[in-house]
N, C-alpha and C. Protein backbone atom coordinates (compact mmCIF):
# COMPACT_ATOMS: atom_id res chain seq x y z
N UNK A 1 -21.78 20.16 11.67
CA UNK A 1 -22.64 20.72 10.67
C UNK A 1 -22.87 19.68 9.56
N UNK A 2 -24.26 19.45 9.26
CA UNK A 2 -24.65 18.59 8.01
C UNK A 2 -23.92 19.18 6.94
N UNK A 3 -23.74 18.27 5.66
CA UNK A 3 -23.49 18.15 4.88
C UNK A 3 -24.39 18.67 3.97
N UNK A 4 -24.45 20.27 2.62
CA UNK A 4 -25.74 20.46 2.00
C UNK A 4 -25.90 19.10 0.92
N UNK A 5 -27.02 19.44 0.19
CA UNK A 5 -27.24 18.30 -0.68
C UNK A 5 -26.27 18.17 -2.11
N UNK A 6 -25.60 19.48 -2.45
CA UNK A 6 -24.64 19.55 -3.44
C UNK A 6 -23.02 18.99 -3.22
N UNK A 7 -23.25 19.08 -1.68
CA UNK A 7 -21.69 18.79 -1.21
C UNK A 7 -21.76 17.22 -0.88
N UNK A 8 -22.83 16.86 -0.75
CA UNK A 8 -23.05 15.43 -0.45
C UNK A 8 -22.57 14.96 -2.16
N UNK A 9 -23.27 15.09 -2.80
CA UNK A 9 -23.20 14.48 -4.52
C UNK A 9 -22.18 14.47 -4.73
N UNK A 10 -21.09 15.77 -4.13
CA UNK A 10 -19.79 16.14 -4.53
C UNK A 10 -18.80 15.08 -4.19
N UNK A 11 -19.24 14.58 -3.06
CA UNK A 11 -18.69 13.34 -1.92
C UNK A 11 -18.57 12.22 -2.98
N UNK A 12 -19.71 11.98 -3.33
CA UNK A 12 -20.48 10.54 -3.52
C UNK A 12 -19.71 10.59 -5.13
N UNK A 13 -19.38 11.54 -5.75
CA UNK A 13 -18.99 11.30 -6.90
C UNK A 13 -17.49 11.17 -6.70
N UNK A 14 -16.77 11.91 -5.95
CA UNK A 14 -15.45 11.44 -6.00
C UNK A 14 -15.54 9.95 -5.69
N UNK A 15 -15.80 9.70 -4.60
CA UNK A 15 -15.54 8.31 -4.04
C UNK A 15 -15.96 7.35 -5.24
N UNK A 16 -16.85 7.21 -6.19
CA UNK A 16 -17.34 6.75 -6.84
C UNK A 16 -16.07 6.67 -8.24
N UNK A 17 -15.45 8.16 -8.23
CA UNK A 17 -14.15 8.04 -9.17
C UNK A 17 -13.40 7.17 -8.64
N UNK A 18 -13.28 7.16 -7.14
CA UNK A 18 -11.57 6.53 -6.55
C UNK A 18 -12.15 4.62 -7.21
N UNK A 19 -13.60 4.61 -6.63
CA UNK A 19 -13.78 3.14 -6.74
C UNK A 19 -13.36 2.53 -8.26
N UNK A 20 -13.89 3.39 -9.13
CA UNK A 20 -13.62 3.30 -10.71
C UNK A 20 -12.27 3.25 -11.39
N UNK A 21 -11.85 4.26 -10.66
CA UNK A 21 -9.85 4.00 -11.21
C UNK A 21 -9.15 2.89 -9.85
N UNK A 22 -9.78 2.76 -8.82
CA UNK A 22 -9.23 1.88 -8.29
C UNK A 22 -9.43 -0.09 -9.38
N UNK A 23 -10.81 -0.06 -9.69
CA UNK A 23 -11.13 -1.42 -10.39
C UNK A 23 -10.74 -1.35 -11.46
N UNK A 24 -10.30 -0.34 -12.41
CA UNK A 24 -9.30 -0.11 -13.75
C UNK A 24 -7.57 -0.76 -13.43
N UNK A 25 -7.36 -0.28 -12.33
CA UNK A 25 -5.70 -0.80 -11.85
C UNK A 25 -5.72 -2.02 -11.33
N UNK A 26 -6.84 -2.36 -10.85
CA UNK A 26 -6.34 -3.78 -9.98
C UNK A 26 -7.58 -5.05 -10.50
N UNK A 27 -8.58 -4.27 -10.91
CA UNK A 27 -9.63 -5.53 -11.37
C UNK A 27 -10.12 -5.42 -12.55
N UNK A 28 -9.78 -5.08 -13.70
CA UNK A 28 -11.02 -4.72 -14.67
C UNK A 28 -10.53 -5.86 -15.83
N UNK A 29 -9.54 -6.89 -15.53
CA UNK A 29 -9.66 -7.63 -16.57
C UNK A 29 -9.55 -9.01 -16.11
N UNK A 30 -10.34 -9.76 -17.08
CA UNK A 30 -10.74 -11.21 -15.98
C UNK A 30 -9.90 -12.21 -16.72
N UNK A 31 -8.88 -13.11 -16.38
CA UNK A 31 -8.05 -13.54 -16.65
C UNK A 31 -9.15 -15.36 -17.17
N UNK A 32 -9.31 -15.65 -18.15
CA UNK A 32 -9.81 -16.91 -18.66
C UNK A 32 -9.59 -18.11 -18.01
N UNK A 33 -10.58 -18.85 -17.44
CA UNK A 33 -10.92 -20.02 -17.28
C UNK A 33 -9.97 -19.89 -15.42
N UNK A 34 -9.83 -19.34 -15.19
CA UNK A 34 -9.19 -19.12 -13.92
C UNK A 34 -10.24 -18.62 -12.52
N UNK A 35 -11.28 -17.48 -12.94
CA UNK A 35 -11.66 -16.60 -12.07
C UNK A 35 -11.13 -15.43 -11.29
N UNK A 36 -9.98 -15.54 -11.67
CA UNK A 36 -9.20 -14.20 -11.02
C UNK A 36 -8.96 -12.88 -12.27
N UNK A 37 -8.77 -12.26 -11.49
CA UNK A 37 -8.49 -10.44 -12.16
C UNK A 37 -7.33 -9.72 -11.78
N UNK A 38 -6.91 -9.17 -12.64
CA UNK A 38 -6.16 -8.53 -13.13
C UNK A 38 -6.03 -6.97 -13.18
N UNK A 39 -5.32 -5.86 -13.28
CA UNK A 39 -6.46 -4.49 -13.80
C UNK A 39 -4.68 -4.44 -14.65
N UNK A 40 -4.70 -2.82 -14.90
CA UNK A 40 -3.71 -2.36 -15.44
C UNK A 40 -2.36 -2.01 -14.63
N UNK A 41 -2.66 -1.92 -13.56
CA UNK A 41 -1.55 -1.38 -12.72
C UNK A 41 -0.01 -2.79 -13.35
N UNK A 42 -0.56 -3.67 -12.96
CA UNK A 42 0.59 -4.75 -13.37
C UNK A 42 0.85 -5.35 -14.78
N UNK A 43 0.11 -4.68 -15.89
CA UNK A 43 0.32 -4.73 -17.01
C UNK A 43 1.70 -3.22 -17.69
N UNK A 44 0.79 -1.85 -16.38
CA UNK A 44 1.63 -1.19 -16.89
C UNK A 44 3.41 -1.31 -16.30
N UNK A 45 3.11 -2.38 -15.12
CA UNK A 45 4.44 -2.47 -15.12
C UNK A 45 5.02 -3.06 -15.78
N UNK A 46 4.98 -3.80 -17.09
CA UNK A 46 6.06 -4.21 -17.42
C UNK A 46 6.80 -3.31 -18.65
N UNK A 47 6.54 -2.72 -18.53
CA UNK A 47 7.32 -1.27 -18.88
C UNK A 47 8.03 -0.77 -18.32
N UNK A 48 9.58 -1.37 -18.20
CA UNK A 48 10.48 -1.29 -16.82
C UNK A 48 10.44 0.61 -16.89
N UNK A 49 10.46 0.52 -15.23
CA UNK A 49 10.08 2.14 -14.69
C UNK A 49 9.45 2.72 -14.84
N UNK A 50 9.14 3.00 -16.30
CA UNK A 50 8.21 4.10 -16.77
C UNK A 50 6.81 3.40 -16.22
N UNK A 51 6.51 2.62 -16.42
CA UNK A 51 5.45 1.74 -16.08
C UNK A 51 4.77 1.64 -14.95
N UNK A 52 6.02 1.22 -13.89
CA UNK A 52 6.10 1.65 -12.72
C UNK A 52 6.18 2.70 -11.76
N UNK A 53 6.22 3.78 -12.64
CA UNK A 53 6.26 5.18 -12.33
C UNK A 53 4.59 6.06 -12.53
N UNK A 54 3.86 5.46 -13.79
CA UNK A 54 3.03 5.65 -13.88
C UNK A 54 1.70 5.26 -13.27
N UNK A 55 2.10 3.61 -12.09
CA UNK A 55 1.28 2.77 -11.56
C UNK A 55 1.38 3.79 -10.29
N UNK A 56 2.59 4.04 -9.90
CA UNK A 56 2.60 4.90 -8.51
C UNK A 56 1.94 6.25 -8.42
N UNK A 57 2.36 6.55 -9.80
CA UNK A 57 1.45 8.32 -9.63
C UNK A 57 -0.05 7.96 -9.75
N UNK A 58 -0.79 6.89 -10.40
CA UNK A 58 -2.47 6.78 -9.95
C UNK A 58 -2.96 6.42 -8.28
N UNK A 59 -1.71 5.40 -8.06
CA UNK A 59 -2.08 4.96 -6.50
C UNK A 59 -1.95 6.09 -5.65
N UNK A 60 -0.94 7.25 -6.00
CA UNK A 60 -0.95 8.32 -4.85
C UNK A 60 -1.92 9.14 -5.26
N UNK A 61 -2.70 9.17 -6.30
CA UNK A 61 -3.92 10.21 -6.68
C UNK A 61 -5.05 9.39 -6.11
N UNK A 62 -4.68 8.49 -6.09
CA UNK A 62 -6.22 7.59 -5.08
C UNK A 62 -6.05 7.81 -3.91
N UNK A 63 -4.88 8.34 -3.18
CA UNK A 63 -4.71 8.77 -1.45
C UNK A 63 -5.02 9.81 -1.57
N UNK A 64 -4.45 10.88 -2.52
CA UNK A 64 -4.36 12.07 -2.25
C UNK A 64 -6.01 12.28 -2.55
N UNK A 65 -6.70 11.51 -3.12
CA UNK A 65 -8.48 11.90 -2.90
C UNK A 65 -9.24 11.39 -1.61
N UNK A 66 -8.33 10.26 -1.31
CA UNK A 66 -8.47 9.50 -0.15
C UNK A 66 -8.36 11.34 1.32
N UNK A 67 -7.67 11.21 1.00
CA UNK A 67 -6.86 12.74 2.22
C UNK A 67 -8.24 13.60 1.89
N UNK A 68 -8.40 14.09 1.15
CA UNK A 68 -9.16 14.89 0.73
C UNK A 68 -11.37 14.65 0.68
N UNK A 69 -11.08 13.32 0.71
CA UNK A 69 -12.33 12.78 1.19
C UNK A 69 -12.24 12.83 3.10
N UNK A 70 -11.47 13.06 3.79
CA UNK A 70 -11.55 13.06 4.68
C UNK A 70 -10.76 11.82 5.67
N UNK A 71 -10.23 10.77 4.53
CA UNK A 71 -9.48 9.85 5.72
C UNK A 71 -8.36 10.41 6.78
N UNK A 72 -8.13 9.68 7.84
CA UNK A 72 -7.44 10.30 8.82
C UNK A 72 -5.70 10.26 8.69
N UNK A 73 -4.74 10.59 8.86
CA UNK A 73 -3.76 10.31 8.73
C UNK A 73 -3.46 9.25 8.84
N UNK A 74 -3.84 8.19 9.49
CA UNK A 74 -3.08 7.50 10.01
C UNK A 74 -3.62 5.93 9.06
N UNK A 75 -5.09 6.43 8.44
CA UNK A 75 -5.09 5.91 7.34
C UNK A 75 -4.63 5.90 5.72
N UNK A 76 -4.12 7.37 5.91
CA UNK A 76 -3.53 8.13 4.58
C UNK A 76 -2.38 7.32 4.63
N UNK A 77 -1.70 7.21 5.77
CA UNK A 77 -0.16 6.85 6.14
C UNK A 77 -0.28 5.00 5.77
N UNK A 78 -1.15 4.39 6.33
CA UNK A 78 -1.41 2.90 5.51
C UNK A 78 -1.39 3.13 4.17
N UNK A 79 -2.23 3.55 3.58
CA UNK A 79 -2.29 3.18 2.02
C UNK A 79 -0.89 4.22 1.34
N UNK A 80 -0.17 5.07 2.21
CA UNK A 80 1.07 5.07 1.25
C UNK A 80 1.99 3.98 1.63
N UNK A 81 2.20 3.02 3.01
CA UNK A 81 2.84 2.45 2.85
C UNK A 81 2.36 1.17 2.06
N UNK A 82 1.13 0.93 1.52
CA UNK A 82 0.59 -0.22 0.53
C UNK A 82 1.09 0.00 -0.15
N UNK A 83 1.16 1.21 -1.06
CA UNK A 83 1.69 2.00 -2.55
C UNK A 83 3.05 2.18 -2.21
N UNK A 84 3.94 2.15 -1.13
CA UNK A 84 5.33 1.97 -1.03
C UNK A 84 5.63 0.70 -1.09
N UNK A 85 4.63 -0.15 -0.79
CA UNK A 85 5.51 -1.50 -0.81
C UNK A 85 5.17 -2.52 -2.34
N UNK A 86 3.73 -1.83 -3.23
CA UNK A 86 3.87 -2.32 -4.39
C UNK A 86 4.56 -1.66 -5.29
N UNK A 87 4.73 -0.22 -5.40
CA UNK A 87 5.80 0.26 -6.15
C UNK A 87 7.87 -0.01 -6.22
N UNK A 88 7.59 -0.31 -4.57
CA UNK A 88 8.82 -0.57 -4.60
C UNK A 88 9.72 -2.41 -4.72
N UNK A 89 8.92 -3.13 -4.62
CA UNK A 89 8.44 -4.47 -5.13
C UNK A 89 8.39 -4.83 -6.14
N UNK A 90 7.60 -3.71 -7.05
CA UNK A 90 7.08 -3.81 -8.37
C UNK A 90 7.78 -3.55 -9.44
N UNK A 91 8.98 -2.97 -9.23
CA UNK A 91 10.05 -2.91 -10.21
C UNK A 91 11.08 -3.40 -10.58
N UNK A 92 10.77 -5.15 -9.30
CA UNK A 92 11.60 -6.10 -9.84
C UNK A 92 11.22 -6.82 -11.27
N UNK A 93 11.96 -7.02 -11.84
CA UNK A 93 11.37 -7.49 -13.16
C UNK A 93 10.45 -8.88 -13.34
N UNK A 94 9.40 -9.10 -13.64
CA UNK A 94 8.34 -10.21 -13.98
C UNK A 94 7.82 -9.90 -12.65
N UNK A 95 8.92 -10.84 -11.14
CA UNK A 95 8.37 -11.24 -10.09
C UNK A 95 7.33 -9.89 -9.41
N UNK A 96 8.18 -9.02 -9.60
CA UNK A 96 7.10 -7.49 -9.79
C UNK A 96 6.21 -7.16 -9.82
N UNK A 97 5.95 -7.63 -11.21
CA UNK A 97 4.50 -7.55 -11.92
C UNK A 97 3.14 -8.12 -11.55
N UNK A 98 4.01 -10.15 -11.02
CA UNK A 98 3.43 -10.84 -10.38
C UNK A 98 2.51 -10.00 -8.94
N UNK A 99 3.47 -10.14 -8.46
CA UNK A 99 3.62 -9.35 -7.10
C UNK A 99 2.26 -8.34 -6.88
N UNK A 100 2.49 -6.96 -8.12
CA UNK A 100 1.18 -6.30 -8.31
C UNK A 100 -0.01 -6.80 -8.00
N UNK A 101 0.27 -7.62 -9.47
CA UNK A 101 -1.68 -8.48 -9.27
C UNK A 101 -2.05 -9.01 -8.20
N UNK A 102 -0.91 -9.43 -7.57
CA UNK A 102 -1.39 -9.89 -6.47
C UNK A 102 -1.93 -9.42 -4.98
N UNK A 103 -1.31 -8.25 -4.91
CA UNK A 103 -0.98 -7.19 -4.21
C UNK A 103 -2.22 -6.38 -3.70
N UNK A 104 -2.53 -5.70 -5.28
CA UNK A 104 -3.59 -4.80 -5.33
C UNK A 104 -3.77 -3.94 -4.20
N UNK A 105 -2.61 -3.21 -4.14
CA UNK A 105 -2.67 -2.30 -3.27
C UNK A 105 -3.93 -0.90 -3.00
N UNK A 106 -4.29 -0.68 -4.16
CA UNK A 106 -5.67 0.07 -4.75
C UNK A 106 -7.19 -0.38 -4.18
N UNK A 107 -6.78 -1.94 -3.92
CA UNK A 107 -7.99 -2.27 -3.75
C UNK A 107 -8.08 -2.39 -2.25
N UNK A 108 -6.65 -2.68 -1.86
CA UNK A 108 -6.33 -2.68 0.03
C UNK A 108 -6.82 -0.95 0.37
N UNK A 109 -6.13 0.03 -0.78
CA UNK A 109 -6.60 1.54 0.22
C UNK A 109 -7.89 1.52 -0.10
N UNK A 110 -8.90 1.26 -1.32
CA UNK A 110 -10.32 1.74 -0.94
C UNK A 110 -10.74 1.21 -0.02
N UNK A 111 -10.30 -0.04 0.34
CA UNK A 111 -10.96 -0.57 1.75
C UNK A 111 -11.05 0.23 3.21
N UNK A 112 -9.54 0.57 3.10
CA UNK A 112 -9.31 1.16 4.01
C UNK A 112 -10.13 2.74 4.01
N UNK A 113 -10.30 3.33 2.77
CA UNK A 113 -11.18 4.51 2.94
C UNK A 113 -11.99 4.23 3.14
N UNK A 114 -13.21 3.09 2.51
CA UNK A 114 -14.32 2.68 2.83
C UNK A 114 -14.31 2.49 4.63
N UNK A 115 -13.90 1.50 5.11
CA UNK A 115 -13.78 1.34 6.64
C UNK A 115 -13.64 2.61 7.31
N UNK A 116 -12.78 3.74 6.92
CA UNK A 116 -12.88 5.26 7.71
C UNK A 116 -13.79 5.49 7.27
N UNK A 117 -14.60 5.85 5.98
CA UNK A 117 -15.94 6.46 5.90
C UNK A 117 -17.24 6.03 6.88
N UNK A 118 -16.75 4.76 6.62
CA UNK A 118 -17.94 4.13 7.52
C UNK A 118 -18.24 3.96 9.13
N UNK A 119 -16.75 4.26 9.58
CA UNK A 119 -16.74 3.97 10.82
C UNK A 119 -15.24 4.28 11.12
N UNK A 120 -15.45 6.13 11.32
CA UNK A 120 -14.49 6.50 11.73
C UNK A 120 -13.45 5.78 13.11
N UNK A 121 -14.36 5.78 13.94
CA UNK A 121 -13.37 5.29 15.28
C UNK A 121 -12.83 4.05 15.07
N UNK A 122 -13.76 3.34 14.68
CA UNK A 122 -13.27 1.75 14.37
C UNK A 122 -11.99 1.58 13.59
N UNK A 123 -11.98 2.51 12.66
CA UNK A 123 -10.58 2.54 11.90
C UNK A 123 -9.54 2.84 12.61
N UNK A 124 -9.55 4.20 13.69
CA UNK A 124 -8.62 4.69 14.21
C UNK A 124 -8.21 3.20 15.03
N UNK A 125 -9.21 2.91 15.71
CA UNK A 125 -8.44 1.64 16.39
C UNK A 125 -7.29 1.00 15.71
N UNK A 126 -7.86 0.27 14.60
CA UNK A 126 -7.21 -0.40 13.56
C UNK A 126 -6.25 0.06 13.50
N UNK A 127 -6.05 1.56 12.48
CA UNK A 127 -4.54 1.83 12.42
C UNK A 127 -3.73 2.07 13.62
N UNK A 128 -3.93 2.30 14.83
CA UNK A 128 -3.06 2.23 15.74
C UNK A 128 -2.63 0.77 16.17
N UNK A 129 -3.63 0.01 16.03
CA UNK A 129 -2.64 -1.59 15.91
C UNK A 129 -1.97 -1.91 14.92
N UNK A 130 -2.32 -1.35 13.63
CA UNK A 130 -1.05 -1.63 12.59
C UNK A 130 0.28 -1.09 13.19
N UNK A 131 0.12 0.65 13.27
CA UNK A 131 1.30 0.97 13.67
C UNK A 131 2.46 0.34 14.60
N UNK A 132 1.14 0.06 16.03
CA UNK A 132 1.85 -0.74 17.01
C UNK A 132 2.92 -1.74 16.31
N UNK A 133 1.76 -2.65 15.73
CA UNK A 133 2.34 -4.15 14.79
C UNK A 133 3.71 -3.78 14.17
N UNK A 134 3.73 -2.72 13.25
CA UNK A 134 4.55 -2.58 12.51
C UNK A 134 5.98 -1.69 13.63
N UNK A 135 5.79 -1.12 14.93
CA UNK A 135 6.83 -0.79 15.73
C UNK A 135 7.46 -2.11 16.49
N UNK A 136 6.86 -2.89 16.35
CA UNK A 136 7.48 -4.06 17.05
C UNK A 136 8.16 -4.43 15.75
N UNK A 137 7.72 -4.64 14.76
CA UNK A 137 8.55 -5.39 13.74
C UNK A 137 9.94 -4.99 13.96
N UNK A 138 9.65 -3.29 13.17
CA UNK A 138 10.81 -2.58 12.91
C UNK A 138 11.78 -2.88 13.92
N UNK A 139 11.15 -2.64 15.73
CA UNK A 139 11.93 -2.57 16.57
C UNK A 139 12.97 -3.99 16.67
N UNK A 140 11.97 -4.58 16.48
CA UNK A 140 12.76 -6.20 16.30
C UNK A 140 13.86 -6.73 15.65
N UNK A 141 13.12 -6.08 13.98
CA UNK A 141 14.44 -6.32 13.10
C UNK A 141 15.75 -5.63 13.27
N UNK A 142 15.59 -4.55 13.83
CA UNK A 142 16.57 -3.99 14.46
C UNK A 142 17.09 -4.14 15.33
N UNK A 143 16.31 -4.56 16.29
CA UNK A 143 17.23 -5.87 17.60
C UNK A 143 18.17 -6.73 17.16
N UNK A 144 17.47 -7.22 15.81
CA UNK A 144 18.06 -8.93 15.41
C UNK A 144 19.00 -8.36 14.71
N UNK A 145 19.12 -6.92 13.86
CA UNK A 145 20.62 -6.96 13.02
C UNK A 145 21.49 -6.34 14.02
N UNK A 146 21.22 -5.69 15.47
CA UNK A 146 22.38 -5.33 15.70
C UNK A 146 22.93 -6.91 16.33
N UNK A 147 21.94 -7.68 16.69
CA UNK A 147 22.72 -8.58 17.40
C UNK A 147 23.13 -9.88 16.11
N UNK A 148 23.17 -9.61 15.15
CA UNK A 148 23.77 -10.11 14.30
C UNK A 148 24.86 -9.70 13.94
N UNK A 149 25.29 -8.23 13.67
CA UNK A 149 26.48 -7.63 13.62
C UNK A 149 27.07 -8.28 14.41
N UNK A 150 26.97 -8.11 15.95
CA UNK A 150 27.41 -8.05 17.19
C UNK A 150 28.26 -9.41 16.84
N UNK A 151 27.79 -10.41 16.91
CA UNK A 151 28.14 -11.91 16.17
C UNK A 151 28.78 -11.29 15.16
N UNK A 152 28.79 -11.15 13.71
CA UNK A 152 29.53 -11.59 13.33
C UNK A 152 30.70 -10.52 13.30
N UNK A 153 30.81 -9.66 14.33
CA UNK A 153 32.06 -9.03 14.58
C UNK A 153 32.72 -9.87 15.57
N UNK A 154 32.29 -10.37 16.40
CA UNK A 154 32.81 -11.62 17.44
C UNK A 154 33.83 -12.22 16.34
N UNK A 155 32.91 -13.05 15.45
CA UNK A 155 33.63 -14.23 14.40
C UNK A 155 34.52 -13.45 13.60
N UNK A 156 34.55 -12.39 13.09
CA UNK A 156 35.79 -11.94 12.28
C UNK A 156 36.80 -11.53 13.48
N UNK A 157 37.03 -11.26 14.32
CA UNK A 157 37.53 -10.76 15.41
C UNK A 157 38.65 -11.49 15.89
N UNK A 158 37.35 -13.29 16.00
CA UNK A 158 38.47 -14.56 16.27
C UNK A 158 38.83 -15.13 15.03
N UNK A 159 38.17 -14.52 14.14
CA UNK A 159 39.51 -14.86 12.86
C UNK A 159 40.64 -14.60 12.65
N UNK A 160 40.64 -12.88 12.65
CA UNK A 160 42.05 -12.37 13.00
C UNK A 160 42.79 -12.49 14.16
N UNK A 161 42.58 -13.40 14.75
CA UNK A 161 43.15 -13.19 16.81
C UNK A 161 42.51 -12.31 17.25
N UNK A 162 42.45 -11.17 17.26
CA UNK A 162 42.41 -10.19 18.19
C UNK A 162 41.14 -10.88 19.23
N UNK A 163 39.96 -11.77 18.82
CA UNK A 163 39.78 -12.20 20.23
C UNK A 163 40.16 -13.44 20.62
């Protein structure tokens, strides 16, 4: 079923909010003689926690409009782990902050809503190769610490004799 013409505007204006508080957090201030930008998200972190607390509750109100505009889970599920990995990053002190600007996790999920709006299937592809990507990681790193344990229980083992 089409979309009426009031529910369309209704569309076009949220998305139009997410784009606006997304370029307030991650781009709206232009750093001199450099060319790069800045927004607030990594200014408000340096306000240990609180700061950082307040950067996370806008990034999850940009998913949770994201969800609500219609992205698919599995794109909802990307941009919280963007906003999990700059919030939780971001509250190291300075390198943090750095980190943010650099990050711009805000500007990684509108993409990602933009790309589902535009082309639903194409996205789904996408996020199922992230996921993939990211099950091999996990699976991996978890290969590599048990077989790191594994070692260095060997080496404490023949420290004490027992092997």
């Amino acid at each position: 079923m089409a979309q009426q013409p009031t529910e369309r505007v209704a569309v076009q204006r949220r998305i139009a909010r997410v784009r606006k508080l997304t370029r307030l957090l991650d781009t709206s201030i232009r750093i001199p003689g450099t060319g790069k930008r800045i927004g607030l998200d990594p200014l408000l972190g340096l306000v240990p926690w609180a700061g950082d607390a307040i950067g996370a509750v806008l990034s999850a109100y940009l998913v949770w409009e994201s969800a609500r505009l219609g992205a698919s889970r599995g794109t909802v599920a990307r941009m919280l782990l963007n906003v999990a990995v700059e919030t939780v990053l971001g509250v190291i002190p300075v390198a943090g902050d750095v980190f943010d600007a650099v990050w711009k996790a805000n500007t990684r999920n509108l993409r990602l809503l933009e790309g589902y709006l535009s082309d639903p299937a194409r996205a789904g592809v996408a996020a199922r190769r992230f996921w993939l990507g990211m099950a091999v990681v996990v699976g991996g790193s978890v290969a590599g610490m048990v077989v790191l344990a594994g070692w260095l229980l060997s080496v404490l083992l023949g420290l004490i004799g027992v092997i």
